[in-house]
N, C-alpha and C. Protein backbone atom coordinates (compact mmCIF):
# COMPACT_ATOMS: atom_id res chain seq x y z
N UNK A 1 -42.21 25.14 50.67
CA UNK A 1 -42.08 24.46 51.97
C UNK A 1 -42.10 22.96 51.78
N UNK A 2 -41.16 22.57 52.70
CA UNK A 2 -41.03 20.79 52.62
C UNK A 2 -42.17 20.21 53.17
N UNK A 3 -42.64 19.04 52.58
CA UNK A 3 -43.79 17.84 52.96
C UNK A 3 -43.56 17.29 54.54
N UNK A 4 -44.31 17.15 55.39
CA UNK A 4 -44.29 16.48 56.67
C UNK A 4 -45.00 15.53 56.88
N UNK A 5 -44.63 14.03 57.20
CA UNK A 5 -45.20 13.59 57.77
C UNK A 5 -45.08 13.13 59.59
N UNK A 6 -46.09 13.67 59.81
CA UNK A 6 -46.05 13.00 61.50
C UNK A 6 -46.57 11.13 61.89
N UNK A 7 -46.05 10.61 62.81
CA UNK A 7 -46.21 9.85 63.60
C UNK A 7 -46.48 9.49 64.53
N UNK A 8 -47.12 8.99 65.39
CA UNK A 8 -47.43 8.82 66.76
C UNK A 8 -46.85 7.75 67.17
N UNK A 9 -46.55 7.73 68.00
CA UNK A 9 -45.40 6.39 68.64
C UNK A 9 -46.05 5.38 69.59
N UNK A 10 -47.29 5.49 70.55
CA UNK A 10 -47.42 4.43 70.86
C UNK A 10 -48.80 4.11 70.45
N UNK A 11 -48.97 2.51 69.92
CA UNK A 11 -49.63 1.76 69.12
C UNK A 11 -49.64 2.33 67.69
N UNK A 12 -49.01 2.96 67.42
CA UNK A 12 -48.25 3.21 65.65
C UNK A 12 -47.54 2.91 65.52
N UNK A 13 -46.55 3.73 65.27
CA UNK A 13 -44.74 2.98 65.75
C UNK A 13 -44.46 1.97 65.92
N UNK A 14 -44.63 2.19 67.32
CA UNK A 14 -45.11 0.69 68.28
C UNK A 14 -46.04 0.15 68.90
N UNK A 15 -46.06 -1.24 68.63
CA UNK A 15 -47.39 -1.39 69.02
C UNK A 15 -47.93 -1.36 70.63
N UNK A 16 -47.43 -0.97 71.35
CA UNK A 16 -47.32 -1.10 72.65
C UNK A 16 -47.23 0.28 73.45
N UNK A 17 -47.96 0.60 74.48
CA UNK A 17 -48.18 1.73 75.28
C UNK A 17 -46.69 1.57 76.23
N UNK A 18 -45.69 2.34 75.55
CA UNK A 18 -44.25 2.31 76.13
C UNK A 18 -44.12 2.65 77.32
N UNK A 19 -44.88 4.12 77.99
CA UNK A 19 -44.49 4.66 79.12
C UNK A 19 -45.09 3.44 80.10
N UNK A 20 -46.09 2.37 79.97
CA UNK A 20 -46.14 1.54 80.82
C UNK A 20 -44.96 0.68 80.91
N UNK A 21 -44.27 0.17 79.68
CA UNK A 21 -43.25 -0.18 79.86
C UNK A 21 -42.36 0.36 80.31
N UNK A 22 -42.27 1.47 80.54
CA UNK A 22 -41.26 2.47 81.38
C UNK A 22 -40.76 2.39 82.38
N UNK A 23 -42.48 2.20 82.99
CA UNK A 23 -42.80 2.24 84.42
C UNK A 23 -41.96 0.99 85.32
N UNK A 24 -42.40 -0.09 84.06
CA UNK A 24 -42.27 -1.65 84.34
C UNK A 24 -40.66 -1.66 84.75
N UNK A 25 -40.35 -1.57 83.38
CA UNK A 25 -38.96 -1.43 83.57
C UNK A 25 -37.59 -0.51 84.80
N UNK A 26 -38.24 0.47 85.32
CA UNK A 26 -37.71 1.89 86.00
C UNK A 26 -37.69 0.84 87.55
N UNK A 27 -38.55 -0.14 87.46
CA UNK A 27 -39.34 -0.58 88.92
C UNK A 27 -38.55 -1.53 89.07
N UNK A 28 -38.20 -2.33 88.15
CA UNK A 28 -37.63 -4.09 88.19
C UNK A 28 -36.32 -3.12 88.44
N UNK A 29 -35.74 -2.33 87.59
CA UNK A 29 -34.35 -1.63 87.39
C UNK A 29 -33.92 -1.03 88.88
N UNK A 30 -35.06 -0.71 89.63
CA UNK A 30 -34.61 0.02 90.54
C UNK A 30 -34.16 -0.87 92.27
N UNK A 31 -35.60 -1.94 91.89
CA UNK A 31 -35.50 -2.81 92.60
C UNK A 31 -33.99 -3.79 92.58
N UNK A 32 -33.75 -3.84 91.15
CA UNK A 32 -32.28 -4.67 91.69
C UNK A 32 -31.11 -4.00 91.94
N UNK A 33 -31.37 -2.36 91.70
CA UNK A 33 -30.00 -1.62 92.03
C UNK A 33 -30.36 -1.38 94.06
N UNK A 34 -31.07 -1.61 94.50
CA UNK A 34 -31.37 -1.44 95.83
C UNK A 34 -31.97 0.18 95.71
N UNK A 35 -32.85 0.47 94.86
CA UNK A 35 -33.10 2.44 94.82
C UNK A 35 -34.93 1.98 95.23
N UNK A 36 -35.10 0.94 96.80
CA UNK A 36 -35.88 0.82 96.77
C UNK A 36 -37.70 2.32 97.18
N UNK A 37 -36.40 3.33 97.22
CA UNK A 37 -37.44 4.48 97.44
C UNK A 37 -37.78 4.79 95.55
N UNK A 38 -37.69 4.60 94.73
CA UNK A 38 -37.99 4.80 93.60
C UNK A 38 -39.04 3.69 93.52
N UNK A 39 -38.82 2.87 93.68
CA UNK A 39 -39.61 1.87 93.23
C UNK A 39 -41.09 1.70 93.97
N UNK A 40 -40.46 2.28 95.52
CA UNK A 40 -41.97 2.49 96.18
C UNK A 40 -42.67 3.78 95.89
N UNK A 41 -42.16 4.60 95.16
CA UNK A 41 -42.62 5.98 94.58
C UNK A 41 -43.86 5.82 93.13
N UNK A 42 -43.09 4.71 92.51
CA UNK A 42 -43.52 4.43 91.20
C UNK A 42 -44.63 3.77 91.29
N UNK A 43 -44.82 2.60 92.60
CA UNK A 43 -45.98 1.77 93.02
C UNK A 43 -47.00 2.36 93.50
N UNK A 44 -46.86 4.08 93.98
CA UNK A 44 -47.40 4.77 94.92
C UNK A 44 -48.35 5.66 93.95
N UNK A 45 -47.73 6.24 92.96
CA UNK A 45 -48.39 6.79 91.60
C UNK A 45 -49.34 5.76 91.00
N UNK A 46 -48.41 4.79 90.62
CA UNK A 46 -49.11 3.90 89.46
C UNK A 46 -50.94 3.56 90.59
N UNK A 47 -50.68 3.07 91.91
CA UNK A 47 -51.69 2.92 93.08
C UNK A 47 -52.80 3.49 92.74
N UNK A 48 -52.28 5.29 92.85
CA UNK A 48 -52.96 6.39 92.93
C UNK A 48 -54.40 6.55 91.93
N UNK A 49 -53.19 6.16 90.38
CA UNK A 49 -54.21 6.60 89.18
C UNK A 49 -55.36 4.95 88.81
N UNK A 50 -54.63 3.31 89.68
CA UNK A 50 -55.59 2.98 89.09
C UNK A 50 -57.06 2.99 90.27
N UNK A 51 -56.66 3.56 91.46
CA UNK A 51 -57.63 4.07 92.06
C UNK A 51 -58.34 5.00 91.41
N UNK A 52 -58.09 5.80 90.02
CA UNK A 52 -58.74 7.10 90.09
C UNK A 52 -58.69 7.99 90.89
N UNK A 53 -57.54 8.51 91.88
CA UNK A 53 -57.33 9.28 92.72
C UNK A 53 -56.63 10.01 92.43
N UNK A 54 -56.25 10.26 90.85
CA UNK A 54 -55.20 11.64 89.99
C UNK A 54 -55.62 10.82 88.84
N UNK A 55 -54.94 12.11 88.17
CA UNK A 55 -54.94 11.96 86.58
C UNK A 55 -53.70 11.41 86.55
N UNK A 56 -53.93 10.90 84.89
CA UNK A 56 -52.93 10.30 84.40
C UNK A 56 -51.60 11.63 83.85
N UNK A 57 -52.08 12.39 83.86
CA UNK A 57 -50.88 13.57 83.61
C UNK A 57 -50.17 14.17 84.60
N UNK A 58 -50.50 14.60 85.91
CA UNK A 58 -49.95 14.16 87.19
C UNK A 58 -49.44 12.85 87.74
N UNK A 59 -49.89 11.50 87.46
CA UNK A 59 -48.98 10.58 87.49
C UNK A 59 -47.95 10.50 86.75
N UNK A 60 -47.72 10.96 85.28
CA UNK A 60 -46.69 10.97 84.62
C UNK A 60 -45.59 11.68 85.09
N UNK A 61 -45.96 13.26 85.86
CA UNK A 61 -44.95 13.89 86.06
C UNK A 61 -44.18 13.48 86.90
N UNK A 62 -44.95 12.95 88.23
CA UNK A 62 -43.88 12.70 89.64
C UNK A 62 -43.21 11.06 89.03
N UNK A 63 -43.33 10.43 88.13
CA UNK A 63 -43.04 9.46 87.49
C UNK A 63 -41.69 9.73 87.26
N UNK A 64 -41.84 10.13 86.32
CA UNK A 64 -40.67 11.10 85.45
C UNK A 64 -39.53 11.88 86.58
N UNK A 65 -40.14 12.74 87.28
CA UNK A 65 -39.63 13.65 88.34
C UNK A 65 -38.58 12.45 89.16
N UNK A 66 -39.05 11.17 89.86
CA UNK A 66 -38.55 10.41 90.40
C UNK A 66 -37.57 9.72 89.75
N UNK A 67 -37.91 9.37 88.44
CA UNK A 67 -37.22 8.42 87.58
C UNK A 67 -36.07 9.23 86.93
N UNK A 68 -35.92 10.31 87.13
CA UNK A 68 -35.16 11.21 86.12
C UNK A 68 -33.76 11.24 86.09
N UNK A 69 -33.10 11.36 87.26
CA UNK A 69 -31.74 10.43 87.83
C UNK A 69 -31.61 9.95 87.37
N UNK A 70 -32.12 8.58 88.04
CA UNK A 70 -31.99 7.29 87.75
C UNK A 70 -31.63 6.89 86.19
N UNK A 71 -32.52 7.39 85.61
CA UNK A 71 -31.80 6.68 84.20
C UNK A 71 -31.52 7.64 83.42
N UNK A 72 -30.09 7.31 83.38
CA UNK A 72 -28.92 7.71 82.89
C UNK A 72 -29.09 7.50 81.40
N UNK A 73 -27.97 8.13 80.70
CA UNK A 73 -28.40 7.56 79.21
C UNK A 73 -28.00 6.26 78.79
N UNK A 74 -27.32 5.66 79.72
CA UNK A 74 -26.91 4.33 79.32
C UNK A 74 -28.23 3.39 79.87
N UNK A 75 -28.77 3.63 80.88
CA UNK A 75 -30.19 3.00 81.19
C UNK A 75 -31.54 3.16 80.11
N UNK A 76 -31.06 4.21 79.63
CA UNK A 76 -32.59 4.83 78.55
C UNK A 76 -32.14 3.79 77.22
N UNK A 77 -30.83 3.81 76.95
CA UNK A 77 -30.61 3.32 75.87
C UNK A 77 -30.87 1.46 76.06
N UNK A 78 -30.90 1.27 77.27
CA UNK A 78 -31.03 -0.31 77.16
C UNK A 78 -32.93 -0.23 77.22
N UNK A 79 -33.48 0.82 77.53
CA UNK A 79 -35.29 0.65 77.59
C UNK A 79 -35.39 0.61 76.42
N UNK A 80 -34.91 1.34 75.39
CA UNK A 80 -35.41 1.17 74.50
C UNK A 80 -34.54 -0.20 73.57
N UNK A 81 -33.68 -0.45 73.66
CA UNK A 81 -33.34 -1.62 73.13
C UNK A 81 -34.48 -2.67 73.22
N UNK A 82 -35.16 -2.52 74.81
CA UNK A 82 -36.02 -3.34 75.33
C UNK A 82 -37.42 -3.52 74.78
N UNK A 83 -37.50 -1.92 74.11
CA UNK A 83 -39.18 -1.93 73.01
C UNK A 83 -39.51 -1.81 72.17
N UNK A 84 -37.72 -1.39 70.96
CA UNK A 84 -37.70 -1.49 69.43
C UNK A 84 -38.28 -2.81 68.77
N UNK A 85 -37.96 -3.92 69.15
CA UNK A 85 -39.00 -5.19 68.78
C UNK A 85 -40.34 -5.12 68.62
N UNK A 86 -41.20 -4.33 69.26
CA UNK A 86 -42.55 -3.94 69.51
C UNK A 86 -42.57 -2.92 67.97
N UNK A 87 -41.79 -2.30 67.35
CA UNK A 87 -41.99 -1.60 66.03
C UNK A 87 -42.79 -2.52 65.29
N UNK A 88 -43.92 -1.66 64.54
CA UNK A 88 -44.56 -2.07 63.51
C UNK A 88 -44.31 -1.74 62.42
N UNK A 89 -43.60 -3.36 61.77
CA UNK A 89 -43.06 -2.89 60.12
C UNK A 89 -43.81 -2.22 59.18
N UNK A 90 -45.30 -2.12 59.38
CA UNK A 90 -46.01 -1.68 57.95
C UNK A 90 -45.83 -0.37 58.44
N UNK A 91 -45.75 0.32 59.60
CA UNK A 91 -45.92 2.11 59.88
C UNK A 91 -44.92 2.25 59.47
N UNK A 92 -43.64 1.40 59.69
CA UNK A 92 -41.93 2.14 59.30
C UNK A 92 -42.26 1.97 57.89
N UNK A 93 -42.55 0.81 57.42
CA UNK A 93 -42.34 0.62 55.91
C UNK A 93 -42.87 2.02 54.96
N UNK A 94 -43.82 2.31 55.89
CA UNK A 94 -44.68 3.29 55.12
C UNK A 94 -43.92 4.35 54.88
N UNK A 95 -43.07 4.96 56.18
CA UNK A 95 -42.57 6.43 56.89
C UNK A 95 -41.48 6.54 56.12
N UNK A 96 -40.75 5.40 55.65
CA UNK A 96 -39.85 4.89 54.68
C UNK A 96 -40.18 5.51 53.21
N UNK A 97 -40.79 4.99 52.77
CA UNK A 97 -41.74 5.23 51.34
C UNK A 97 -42.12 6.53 51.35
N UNK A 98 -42.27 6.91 52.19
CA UNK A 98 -42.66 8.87 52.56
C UNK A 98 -41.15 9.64 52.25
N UNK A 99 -40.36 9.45 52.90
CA UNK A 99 -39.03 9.74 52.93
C UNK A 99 -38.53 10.10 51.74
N UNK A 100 -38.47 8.62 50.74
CA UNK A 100 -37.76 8.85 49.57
C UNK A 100 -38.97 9.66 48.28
N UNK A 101 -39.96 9.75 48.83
CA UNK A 101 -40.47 10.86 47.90
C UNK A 101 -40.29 12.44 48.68
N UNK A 102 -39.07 12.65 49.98
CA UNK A 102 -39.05 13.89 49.99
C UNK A 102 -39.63 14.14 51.16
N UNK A 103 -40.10 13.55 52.01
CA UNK A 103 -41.22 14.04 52.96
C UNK A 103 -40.03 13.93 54.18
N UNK A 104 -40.60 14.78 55.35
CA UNK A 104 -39.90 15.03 56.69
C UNK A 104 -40.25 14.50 57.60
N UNK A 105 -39.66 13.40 58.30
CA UNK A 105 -40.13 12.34 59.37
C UNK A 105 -40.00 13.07 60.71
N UNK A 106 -41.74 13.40 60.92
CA UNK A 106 -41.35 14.02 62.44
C UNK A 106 -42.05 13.06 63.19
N UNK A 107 -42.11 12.46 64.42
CA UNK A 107 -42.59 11.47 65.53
C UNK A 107 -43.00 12.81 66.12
N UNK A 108 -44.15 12.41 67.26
CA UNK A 108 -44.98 13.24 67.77
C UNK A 108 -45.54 12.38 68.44
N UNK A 109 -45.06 12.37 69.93
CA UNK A 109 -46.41 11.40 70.78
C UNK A 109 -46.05 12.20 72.48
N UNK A 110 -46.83 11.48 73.39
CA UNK A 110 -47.42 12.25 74.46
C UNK A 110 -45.81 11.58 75.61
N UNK A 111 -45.13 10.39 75.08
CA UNK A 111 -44.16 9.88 75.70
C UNK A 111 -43.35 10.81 76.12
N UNK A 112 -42.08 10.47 76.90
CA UNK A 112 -41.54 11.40 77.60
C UNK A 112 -39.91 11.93 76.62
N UNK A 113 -39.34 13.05 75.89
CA UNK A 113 -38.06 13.35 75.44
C UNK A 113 -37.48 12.24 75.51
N UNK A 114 -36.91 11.80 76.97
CA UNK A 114 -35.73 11.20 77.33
C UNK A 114 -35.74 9.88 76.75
N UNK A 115 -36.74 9.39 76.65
CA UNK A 115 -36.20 8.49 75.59
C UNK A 115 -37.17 8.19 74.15
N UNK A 116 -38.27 8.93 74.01
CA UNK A 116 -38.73 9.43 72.44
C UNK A 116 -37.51 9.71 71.83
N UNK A 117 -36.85 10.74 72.01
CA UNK A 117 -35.76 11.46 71.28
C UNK A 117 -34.86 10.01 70.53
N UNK A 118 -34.58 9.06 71.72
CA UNK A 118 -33.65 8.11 71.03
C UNK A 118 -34.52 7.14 70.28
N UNK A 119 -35.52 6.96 70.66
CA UNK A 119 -36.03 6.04 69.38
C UNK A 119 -36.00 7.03 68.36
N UNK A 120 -36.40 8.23 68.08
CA UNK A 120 -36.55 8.88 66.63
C UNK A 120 -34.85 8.97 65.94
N UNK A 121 -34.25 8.44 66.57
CA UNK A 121 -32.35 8.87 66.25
C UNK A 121 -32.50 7.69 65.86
N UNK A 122 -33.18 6.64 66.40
CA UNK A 122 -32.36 4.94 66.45
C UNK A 122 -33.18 4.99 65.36
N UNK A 123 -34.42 5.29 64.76
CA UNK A 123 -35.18 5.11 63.60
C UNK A 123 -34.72 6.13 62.49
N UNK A 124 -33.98 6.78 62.58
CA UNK A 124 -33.66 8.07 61.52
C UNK A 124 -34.81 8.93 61.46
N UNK A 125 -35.80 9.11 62.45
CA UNK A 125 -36.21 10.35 62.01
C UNK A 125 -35.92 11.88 61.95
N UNK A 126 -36.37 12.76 61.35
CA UNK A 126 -35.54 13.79 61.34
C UNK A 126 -35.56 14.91 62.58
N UNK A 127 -37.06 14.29 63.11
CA UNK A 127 -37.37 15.39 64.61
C UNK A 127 -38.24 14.46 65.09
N UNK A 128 -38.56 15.11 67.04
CA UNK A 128 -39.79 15.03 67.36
C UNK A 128 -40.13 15.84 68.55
N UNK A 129 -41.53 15.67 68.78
CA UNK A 129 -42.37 16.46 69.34
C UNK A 129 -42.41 15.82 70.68
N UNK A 130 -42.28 16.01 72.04
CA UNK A 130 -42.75 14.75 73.00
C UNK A 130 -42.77 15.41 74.47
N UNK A 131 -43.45 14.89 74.96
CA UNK A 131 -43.28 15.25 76.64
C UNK A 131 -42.22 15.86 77.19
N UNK A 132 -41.69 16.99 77.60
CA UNK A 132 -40.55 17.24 78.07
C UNK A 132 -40.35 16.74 79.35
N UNK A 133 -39.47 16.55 79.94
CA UNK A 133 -38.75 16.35 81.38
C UNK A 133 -39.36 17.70 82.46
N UNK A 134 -40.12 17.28 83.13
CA UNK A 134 -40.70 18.43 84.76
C UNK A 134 -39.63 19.56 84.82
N UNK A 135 -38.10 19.17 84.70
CA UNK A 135 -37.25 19.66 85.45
C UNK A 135 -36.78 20.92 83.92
N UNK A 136 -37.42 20.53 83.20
CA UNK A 136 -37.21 21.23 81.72
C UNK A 136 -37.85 22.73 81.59
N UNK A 137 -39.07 22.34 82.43
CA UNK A 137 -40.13 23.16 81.70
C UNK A 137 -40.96 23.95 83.03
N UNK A 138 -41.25 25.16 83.13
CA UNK A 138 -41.76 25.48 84.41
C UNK A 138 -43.72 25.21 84.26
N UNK A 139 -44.33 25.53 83.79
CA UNK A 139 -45.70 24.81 83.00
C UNK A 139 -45.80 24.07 82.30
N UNK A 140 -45.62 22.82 83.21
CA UNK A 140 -45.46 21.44 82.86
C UNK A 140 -46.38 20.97 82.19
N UNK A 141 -46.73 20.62 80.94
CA UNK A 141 -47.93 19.80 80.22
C UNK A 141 -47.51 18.69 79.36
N UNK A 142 -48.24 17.67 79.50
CA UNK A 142 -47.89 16.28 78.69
C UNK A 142 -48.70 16.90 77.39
N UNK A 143 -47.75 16.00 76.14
CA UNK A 143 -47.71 16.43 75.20
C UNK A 143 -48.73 15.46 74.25
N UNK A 144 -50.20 16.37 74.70
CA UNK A 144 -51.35 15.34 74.18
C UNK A 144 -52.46 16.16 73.60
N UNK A 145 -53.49 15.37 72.84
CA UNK A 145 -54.19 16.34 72.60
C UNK A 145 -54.32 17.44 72.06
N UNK A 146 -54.69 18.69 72.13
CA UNK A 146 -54.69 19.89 71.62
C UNK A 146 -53.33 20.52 72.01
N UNK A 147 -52.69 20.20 73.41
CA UNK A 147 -51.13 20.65 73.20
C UNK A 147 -50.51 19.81 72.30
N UNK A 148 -50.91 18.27 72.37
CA UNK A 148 -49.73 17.65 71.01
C UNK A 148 -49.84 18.96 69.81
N UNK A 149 -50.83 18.99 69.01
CA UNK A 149 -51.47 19.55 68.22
C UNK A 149 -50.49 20.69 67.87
N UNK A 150 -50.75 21.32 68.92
CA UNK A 150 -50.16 23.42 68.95
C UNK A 150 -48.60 23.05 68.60
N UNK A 151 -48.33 22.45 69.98
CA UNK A 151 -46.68 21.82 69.78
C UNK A 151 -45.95 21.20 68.67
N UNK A 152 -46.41 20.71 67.71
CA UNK A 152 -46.64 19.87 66.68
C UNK A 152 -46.55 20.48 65.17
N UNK A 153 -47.53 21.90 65.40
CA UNK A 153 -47.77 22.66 64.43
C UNK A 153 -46.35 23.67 64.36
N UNK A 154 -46.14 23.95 65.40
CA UNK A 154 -45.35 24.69 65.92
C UNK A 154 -43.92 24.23 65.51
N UNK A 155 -43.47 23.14 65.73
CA UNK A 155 -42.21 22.43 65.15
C UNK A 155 -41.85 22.02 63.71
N UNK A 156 -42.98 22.03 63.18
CA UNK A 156 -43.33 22.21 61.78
C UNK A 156 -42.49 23.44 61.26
N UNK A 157 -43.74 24.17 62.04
CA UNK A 157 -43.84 25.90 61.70
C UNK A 157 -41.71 26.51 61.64
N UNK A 158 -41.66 25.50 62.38
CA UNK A 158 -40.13 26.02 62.75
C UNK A 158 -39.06 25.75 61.44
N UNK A 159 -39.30 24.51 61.26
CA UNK A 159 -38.33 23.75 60.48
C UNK A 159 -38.68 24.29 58.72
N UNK A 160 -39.80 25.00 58.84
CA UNK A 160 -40.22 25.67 57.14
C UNK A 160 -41.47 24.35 56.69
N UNK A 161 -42.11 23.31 57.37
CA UNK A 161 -42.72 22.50 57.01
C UNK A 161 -44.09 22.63 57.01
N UNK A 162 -44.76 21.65 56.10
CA UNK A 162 -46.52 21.64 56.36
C UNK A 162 -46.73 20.03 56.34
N UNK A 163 -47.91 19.93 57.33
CA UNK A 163 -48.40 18.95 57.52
C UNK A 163 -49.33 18.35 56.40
N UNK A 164 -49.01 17.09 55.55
CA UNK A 164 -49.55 16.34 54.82
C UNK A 164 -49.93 14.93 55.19
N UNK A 165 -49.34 14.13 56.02
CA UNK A 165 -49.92 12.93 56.46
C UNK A 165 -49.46 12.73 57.72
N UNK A 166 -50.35 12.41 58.22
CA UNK A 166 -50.40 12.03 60.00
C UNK A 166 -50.70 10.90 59.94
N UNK A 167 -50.19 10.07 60.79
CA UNK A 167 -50.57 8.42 60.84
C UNK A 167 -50.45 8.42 62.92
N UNK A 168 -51.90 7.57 63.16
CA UNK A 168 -51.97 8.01 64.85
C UNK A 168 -53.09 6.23 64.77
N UNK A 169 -53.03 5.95 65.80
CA UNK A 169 -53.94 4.69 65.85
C UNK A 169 -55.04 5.49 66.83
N UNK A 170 -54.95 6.66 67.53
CA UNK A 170 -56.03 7.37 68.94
C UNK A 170 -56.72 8.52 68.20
N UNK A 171 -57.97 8.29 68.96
CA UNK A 171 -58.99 9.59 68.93
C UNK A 171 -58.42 10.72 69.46
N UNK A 172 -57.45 10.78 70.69
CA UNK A 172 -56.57 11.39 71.00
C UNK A 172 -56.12 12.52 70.50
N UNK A 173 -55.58 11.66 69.13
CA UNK A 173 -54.90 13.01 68.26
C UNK A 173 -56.02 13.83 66.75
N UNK A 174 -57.52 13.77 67.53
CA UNK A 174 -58.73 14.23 66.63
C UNK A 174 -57.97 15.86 66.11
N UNK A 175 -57.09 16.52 67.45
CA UNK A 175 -57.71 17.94 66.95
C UNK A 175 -56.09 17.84 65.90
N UNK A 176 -55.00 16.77 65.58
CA UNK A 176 -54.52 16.66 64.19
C UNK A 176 -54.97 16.37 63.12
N UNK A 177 -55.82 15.39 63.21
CA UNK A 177 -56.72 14.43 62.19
C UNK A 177 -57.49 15.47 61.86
N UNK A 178 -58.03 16.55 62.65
CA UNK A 178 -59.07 17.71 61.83
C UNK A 178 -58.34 18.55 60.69
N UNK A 179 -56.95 18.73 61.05
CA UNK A 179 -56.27 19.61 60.54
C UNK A 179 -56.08 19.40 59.00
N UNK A 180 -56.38 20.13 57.99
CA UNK A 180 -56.39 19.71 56.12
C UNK A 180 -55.13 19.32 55.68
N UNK A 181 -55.23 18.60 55.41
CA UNK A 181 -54.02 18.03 54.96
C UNK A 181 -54.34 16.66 53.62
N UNK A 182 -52.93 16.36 52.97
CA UNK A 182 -53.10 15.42 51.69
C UNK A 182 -54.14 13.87 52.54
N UNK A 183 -53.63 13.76 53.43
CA UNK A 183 -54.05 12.19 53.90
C UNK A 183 -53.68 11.95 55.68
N UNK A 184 -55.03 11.20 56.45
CA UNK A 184 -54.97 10.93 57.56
C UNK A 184 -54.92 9.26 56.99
N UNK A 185 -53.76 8.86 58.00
CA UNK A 185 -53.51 7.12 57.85
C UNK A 185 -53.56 6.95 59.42
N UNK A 186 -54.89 6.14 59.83
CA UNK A 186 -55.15 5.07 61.08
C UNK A 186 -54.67 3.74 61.20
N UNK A 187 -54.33 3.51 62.27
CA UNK A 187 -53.30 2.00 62.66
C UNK A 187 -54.13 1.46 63.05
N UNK A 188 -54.75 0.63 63.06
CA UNK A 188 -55.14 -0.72 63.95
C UNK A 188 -55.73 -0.07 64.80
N UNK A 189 -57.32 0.93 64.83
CA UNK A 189 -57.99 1.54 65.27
C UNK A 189 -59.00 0.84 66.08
N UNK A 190 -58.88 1.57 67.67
CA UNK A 190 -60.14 0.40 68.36
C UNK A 190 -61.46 0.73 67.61
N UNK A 191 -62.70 0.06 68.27
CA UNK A 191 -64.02 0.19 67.76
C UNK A 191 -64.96 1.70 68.38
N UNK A 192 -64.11 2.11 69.53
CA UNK A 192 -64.56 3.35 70.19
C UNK A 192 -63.14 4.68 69.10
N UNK A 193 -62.54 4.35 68.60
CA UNK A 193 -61.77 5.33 67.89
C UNK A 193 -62.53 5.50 66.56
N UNK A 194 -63.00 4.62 66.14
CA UNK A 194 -63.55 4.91 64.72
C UNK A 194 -65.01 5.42 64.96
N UNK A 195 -65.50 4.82 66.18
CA UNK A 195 -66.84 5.64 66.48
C UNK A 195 -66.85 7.72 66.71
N UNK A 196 -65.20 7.75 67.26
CA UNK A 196 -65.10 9.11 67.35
C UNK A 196 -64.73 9.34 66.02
N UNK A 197 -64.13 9.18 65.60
CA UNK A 197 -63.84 9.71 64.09
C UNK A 197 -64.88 9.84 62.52
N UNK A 198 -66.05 8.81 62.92
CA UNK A 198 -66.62 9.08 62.34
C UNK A 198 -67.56 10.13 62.71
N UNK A 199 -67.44 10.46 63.93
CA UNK A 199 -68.89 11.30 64.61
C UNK A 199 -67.85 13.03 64.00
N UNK A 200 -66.96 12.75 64.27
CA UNK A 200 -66.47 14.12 63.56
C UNK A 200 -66.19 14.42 62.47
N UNK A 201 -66.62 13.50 61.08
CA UNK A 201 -66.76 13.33 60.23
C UNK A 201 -65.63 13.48 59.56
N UNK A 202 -64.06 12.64 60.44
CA UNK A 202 -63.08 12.89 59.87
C UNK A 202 -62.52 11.51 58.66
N UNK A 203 -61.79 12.06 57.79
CA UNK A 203 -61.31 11.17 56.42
C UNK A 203 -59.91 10.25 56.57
N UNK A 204 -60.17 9.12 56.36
CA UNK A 204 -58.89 8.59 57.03
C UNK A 204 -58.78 7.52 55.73
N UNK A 205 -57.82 6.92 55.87
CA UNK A 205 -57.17 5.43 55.25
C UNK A 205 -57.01 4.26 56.47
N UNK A 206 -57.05 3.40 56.52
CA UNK A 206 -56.83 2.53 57.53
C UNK A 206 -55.76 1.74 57.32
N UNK A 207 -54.58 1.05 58.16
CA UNK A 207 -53.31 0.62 58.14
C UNK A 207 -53.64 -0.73 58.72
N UNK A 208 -54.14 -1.86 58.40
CA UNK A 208 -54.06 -3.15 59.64
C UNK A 208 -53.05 -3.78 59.65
């Protein structure tokens, strides 16, 4: 079986929490096409969760659900034009260096398909794992956590692969980081991520 390494895409990848840029972007975008019911939809969610009045995984969906139209693939392709700059050369450099000894570049983060998929194309990776589209899936779950995990294992499981290095900057992705493997590589880890990681007595390398 072929070598895998996974990735996590926001603050690995990139250094930047994209689906906020999403948001940002979906809002300014919508506002100048006149799609001012999108934009008051998006203000109405985003409202919601920093009230604490939903989760952040129910805000994602009607997010998504609203936004899903709207951007077209010629719109997705200019968002991300808009957050490839935000790539962090030492994670590519690395994923790079993985590659030519053989290893399988899969991305894996909680972001949404529609435009995960094109950053992992625009980066050459060979797959990824990511949030599907509401309208995709009838038990809708963001792709985090112990579902990243299952989902993750699972796409592996598909392609004939095993997991050897995971590189994630979040506590987030603990129940991967538990999983045995050659090497866990951490990005630019907050001071509450390394407090979880050490409490679970997991083995890492650090990336700054």
């Amino acid at each position: 079986m072929q070598k895998a390494i996974v990735i996590d895409l926001d603050g690995t990848l990139l250094a930047i929490n994209t689906f906020k840029h999403y948001i940002g972007f979906v809002g300014k975008l919508a506002c100048q096409k006149g799609r001012l019911d999108i934009a008051v939809a998006l203000a109405f969610w985003v409202g919601l969760r920093k009230c604490r009045l939903t989760s952040h995984e129910k805000m994602k969906r009607h997010i998504l659900k609203h936004s899903a139209h709207f951007m077209n693939q010629e719109r997705l392709n200019d968002f991300v034009d808009s957050i490839l700059p935000f790539r962090n050369g030492k994670v590519y450099e690395c994923a790079l260096a993985y590659r030519k000894q053989g290893f399988f570049l899969c991305l894996s983060t909680a972001a949404p398909c529609s435009y995960a998929s094109l950053i992992a194309e625009r980066l050459s990776f060979d797959s990824v794992c990511a949030t599907p589209m509401p309208s995709q899936i009838h038990n809708w779950k963001e792709n985090v956590k112990e579902i990243k995990c299952k989902n993750t294992l699972k796409q592996l499981e598909k392609h004939h692969l095993t997991l050897d290095v995971l590189m994630t900057d979040h506590y987030d992705d603990i129940p991967l980081l538990k999983i045995k493997k050659l090497k866990n590589i951490v990005v630019n880890p907050t001071a509450h991520t390394l407090e979880k990681l050490e409490t679970e007595s997991i083995n890492f390398e650090l990336l700054k």
